[in-house]
PDB file of N, CA and C in Angstrom:
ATOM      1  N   UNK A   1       0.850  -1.171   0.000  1.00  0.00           N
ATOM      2  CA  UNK A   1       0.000   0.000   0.000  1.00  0.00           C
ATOM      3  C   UNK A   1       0.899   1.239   0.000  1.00  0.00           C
ATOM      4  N   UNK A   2       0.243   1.931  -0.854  1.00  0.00           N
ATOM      5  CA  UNK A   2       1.066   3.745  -0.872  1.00  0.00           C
ATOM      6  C   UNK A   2       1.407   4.102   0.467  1.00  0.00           C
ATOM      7  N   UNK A   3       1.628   5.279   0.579  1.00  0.00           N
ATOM      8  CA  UNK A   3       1.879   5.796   1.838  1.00  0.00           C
ATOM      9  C   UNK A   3       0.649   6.881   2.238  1.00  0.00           C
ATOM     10  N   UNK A   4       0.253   7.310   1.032  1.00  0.00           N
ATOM     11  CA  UNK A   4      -1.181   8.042   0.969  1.00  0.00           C
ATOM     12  C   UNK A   4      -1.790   7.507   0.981  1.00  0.00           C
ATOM     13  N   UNK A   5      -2.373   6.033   0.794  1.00  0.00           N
ATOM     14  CA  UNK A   5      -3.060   5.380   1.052  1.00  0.00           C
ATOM     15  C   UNK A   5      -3.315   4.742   2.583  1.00  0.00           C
ATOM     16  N   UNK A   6      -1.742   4.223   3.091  1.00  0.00           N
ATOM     17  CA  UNK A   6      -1.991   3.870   4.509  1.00  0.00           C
ATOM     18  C   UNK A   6      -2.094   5.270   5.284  1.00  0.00           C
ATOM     19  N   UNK A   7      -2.065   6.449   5.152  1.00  0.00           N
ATOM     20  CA  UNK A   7      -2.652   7.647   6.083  1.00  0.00           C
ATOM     21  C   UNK A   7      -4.121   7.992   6.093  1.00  0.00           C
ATOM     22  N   UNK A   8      -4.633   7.910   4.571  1.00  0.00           N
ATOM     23  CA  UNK A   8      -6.158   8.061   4.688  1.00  0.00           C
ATOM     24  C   UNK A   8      -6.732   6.553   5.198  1.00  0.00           C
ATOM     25  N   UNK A   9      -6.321   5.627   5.021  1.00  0.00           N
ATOM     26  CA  UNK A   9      -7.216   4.491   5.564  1.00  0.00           C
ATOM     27  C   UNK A   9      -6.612   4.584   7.430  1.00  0.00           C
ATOM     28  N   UNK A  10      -5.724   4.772   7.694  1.00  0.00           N
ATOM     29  CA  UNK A  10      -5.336   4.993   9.378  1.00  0.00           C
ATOM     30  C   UNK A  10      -6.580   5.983   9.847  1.00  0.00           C
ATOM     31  N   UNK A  11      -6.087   7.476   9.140  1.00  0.00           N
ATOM     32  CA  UNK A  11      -7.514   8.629   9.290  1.00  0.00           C
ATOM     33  C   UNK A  11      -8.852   7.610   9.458  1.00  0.00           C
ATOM     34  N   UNK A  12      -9.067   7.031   8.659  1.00  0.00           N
ATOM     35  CA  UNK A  12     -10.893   6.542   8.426  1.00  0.00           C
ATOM     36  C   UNK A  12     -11.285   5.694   9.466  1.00  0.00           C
ATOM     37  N   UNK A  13      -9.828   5.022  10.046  1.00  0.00           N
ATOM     38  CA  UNK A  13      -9.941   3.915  10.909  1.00  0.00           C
ATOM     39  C   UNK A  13     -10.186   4.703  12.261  1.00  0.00           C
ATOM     40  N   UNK A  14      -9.787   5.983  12.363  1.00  0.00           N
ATOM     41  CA  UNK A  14      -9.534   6.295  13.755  1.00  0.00           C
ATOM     42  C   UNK A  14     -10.638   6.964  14.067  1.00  0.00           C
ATOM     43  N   UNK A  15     -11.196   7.805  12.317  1.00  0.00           N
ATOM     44  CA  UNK A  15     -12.446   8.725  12.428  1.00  0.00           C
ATOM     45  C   UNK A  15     -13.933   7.748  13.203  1.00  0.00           C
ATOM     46  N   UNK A  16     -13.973   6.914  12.532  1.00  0.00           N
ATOM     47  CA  UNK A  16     -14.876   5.718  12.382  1.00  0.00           C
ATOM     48  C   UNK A  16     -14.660   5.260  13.992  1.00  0.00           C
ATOM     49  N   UNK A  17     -13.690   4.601  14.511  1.00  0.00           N
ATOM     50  CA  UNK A  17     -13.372   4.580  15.743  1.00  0.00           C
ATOM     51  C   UNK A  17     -13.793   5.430  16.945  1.00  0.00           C
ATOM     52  N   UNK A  18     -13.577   6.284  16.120  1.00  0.00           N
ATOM     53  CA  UNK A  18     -13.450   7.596  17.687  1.00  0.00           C
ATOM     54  C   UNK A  18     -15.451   7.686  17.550  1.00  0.00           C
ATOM     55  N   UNK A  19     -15.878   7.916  16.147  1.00  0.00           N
ATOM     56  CA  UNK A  19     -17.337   8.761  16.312  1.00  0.00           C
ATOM     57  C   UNK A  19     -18.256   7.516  17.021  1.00  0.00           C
ATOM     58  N   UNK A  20     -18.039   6.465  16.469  1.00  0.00           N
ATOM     59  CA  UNK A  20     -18.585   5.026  17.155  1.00  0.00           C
ATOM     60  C   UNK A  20     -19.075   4.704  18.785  1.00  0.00           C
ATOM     61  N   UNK A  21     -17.463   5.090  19.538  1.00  0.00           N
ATOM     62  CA  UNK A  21     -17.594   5.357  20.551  1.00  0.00           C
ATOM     63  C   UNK A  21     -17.908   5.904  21.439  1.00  0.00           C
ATOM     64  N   UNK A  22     -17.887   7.470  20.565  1.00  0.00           N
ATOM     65  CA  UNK A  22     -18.623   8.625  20.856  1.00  0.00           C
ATOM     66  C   UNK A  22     -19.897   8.573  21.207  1.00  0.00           C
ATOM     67  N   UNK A  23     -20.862   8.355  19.747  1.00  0.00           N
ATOM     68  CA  UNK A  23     -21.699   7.586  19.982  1.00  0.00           C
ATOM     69  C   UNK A  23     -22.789   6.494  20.690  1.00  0.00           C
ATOM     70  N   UNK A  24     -21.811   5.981  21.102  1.00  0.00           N
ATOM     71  CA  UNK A  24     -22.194   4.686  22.232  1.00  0.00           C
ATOM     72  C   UNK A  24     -22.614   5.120  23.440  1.00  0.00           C
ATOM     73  N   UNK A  25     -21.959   6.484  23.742  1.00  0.00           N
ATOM     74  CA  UNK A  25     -22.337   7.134  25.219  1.00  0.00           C
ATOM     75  C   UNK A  25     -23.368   7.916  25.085  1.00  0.00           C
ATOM     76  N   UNK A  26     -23.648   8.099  24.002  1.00  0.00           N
ATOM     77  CA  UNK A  26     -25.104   9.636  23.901  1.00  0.00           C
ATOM     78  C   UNK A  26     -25.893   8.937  24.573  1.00  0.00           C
ATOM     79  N   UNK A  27     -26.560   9.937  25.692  1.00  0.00           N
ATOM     80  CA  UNK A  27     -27.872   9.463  25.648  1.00  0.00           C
ATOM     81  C   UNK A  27     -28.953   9.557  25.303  1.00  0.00           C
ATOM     82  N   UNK A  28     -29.163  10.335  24.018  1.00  0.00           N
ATOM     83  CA  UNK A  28     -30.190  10.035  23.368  1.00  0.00           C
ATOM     84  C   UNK A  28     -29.772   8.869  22.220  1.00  0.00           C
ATOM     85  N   UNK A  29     -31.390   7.726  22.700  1.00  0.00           N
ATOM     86  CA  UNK A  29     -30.959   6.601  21.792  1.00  0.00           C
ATOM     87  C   UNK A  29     -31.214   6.987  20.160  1.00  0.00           C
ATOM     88  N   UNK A  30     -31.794   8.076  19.401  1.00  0.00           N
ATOM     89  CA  UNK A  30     -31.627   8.666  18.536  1.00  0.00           C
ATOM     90  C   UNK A  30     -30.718   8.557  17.852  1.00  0.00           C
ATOM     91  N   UNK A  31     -29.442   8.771  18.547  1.00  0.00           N
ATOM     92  CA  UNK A  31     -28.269   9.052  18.452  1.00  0.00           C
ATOM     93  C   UNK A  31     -27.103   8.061  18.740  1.00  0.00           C
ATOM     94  N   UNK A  32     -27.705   7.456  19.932  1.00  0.00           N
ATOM     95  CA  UNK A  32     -26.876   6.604  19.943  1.00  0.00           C
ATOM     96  C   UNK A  32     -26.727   5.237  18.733  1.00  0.00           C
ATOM     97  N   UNK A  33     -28.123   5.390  18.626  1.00  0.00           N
ATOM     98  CA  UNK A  33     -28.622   4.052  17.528  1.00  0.00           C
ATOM     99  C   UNK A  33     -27.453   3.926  16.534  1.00  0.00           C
ATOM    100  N   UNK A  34     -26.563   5.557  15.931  1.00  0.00           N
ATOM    101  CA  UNK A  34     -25.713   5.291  14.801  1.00  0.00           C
ATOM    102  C   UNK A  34     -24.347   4.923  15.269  1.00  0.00           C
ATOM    103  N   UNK A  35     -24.373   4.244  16.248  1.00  0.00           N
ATOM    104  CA  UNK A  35     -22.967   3.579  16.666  1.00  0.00           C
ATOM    105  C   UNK A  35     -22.596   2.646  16.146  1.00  0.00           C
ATOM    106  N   UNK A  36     -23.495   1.708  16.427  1.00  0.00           N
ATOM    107  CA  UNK A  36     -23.141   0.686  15.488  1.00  0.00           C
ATOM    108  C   UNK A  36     -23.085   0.972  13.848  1.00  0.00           C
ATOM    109  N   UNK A  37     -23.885   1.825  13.169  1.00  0.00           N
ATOM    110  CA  UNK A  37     -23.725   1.735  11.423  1.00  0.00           C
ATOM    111  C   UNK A  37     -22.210   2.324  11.574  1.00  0.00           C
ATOM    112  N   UNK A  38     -21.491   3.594  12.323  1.00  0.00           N
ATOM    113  CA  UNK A  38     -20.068   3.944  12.082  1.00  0.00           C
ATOM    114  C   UNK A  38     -19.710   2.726  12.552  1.00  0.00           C
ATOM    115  N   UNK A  39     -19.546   2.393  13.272  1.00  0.00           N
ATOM    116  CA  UNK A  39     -18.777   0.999  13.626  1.00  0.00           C
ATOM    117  C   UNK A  39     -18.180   0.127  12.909  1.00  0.00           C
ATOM    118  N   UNK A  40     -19.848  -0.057  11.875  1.00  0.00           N
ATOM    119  CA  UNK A  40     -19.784  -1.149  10.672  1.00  0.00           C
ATOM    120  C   UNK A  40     -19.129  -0.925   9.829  1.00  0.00           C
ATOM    121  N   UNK A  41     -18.762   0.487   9.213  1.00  0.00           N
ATOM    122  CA  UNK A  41     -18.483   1.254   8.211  1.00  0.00           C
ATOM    123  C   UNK A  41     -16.745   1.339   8.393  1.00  0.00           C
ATOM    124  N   UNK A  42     -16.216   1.367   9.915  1.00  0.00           N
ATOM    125  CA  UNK A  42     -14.516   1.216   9.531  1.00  0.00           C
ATOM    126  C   UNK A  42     -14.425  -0.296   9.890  1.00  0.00           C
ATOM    127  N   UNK A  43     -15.471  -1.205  10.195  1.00  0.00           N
ATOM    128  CA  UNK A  43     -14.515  -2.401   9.966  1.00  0.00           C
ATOM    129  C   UNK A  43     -13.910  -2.981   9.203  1.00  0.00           C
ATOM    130  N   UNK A  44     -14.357  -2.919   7.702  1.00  0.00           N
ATOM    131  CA  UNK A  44     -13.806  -3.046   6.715  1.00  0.00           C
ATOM    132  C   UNK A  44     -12.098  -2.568   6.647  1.00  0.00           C
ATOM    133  N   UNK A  45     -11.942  -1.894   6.647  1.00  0.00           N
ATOM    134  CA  UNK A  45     -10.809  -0.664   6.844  1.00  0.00           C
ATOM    135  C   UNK A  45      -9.508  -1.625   8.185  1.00  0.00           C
ATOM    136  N   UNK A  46     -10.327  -2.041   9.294  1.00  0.00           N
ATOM    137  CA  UNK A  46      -9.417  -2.856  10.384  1.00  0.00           C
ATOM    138  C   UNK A  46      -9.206  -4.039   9.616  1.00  0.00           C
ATOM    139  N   UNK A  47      -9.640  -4.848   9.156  1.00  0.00           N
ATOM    140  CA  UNK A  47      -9.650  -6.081   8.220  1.00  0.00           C
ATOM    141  C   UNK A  47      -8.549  -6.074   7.649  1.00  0.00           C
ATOM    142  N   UNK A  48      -8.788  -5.123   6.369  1.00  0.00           N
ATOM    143  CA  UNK A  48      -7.207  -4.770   5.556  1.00  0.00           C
ATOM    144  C   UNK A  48      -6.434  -4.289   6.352  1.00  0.00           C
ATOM    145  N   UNK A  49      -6.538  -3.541   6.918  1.00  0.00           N
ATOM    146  CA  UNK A  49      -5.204  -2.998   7.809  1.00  0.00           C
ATOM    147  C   UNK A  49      -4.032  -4.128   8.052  1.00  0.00           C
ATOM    148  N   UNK A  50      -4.762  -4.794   9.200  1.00  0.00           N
ATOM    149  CA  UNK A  50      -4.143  -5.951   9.824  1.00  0.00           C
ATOM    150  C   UNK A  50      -3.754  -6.891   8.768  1.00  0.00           C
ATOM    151  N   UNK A  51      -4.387  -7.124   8.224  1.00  0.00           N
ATOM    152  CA  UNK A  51      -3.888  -8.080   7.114  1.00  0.00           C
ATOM    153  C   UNK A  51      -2.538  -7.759   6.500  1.00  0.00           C
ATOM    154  N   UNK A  52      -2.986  -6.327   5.820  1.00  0.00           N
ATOM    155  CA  UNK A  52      -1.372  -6.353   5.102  1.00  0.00           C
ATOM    156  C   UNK A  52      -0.571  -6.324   6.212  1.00  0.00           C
ATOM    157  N   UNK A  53      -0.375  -5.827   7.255  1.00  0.00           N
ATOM    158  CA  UNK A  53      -0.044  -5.472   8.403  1.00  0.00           C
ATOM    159  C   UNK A  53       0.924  -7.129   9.112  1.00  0.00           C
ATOM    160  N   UNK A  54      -0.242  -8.305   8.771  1.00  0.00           N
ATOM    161  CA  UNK A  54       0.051  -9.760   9.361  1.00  0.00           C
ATOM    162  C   UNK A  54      -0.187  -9.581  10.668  1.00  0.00           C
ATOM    163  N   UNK A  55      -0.679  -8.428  10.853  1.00  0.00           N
ATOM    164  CA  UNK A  55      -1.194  -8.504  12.650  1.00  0.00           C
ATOM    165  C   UNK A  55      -2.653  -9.355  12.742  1.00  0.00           C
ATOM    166  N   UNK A  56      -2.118 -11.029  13.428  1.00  0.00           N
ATOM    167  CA  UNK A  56      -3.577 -11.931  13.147  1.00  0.00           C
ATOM    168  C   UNK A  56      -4.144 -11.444  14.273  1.00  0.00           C
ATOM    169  N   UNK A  57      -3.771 -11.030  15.436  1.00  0.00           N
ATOM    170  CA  UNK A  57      -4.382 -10.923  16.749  1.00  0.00           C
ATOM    171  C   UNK A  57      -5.570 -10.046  16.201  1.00  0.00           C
ATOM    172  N   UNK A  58      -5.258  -8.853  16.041  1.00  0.00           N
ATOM    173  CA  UNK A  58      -6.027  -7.425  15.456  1.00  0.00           C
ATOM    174  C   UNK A  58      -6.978  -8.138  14.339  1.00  0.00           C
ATOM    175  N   UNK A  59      -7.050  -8.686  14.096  1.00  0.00           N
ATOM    176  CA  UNK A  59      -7.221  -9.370  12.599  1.00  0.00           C
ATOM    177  C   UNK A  59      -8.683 -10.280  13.135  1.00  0.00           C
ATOM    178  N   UNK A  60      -8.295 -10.977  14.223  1.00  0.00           N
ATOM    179  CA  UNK A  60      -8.999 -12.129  14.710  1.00  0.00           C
ATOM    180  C   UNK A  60      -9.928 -11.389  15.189  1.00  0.00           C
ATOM    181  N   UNK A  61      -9.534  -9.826  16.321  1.00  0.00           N
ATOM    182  CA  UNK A  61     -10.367  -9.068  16.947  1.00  0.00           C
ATOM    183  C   UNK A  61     -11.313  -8.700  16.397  1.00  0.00           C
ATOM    184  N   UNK A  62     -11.005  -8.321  14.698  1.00  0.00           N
ATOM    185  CA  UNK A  62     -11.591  -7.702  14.288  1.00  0.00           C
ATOM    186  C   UNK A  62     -13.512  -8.457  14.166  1.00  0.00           C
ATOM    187  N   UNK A  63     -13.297  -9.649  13.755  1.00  0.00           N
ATOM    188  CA  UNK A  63     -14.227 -10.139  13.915  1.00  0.00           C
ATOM    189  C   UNK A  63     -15.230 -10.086  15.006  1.00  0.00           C
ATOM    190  N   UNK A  64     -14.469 -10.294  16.154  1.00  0.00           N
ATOM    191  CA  UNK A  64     -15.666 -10.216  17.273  1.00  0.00           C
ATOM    192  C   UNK A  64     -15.952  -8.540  17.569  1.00  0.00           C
ATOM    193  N   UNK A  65     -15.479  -7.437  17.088  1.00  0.00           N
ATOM    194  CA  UNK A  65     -15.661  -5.817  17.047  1.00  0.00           C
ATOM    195  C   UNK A  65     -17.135  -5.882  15.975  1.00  0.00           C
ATOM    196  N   UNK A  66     -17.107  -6.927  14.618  1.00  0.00           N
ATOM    197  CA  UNK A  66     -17.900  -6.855  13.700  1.00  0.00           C
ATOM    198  C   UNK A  66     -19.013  -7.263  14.331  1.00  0.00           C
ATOM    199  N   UNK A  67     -18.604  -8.844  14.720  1.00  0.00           N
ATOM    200  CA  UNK A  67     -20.307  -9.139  15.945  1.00  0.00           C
ATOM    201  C   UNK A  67     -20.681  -8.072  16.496  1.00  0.00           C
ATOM    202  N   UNK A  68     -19.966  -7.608  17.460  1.00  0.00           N
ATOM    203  CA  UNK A  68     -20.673  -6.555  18.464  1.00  0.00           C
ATOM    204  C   UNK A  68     -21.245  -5.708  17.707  1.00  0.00           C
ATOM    205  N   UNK A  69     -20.917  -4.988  16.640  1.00  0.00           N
ATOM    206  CA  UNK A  69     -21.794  -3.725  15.873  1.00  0.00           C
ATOM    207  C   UNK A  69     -22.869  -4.450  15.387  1.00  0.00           C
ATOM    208  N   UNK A  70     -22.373  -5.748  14.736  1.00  0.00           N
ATOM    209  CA  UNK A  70     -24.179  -6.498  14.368  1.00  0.00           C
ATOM    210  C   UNK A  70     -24.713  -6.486  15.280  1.00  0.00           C
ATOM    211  N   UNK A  71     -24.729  -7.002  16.187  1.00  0.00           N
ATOM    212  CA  UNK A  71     -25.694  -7.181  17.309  1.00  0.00           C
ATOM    213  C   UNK A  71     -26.427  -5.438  17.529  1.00  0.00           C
ATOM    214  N   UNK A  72     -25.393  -4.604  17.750  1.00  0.00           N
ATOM    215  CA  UNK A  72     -26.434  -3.386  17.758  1.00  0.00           C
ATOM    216  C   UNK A  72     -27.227  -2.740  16.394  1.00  0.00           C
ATOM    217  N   UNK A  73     -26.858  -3.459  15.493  1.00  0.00           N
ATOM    218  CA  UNK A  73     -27.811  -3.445  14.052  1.00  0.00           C
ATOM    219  C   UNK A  73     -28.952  -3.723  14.361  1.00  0.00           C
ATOM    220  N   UNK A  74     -29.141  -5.335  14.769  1.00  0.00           N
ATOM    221  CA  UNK A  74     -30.442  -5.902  15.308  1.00  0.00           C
ATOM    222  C   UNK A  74     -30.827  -5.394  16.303  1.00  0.00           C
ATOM    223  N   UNK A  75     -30.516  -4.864  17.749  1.00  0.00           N
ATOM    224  CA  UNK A  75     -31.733  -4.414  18.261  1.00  0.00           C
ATOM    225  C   UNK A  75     -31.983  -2.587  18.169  1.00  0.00           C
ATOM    226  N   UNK A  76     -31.117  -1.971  17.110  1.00  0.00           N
ATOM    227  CA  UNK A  76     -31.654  -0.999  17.263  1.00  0.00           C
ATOM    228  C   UNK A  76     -32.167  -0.468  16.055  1.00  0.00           C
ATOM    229  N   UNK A  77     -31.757  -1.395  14.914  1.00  0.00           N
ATOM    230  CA  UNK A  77     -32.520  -1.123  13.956  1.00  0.00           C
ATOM    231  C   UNK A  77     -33.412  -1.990  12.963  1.00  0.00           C
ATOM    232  N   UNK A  78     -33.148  -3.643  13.299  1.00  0.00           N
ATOM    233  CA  UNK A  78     -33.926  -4.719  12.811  1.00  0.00           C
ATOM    234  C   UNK A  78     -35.079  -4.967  14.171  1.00  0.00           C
ATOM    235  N   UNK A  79     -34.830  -4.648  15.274  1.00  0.00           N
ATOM    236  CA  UNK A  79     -35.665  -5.622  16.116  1.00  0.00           C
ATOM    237  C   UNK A  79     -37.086  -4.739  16.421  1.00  0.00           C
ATOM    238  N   UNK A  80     -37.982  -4.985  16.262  1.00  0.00           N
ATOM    239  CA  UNK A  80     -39.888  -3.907  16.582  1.00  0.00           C
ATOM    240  C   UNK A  80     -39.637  -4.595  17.949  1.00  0.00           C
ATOM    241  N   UNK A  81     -40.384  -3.042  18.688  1.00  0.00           N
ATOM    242  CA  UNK A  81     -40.993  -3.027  19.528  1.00  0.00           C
ATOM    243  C   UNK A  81     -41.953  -3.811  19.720  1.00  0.00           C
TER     244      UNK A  81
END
C-alpha cells in the first residue's frame, strides 16, 4: 500500500473509531442508535489494515468488534418493539 493510502485508511480507521464510541455514550438513543452503522463502516478498513499489516491478533479481533456492531444493528434497527 502507498503511503497516501496507509494515512487516509489509518484517518478513516480512527475517524470511524473515535465517532462510534462517541456515539455509544449519547444518551439520546436517537443518536446513539448510529454507533453501530459507524462501527460497521470502519470495519472493513481494520480487516485490511491488519492483514497487510500480518497482525492476526487485530485481525482475529476484528471479527468479534464486527459481531458486536451487528448485534447493535439488530436491536436498534432490525428488532420492533
Amino acid at each position: 500500500m502507498d503511503d497516501i493510502g496507509g494515512i487516509v485508511e489509518q484517518v478513516l480507521i480512527a475517524v470511524t473509531g473515535v465517532t462510534a464510541i462517541w456515539l455509544s455514550q449519547e444518551k439520546l438513543e436517537k443518536r446513539r442508535r448510529y454507533a453501530c452503522i459507524v462501527g460497521l463502516i470502519g470495519q472493513p478498513l481494520w480487516f485490511h489494515t491488519s492483514w497487510q499489516a500480518q497482525q492476526w491478533g487485530i485481525f482475529i479481533l476484528a471479527f468479534f468488534y464486527t459481531w458486536a456492531w451487528i448485534r447493535g444493528v439488530r436491536l436498534y434497527w432490525l428488532q420492533r418493539d
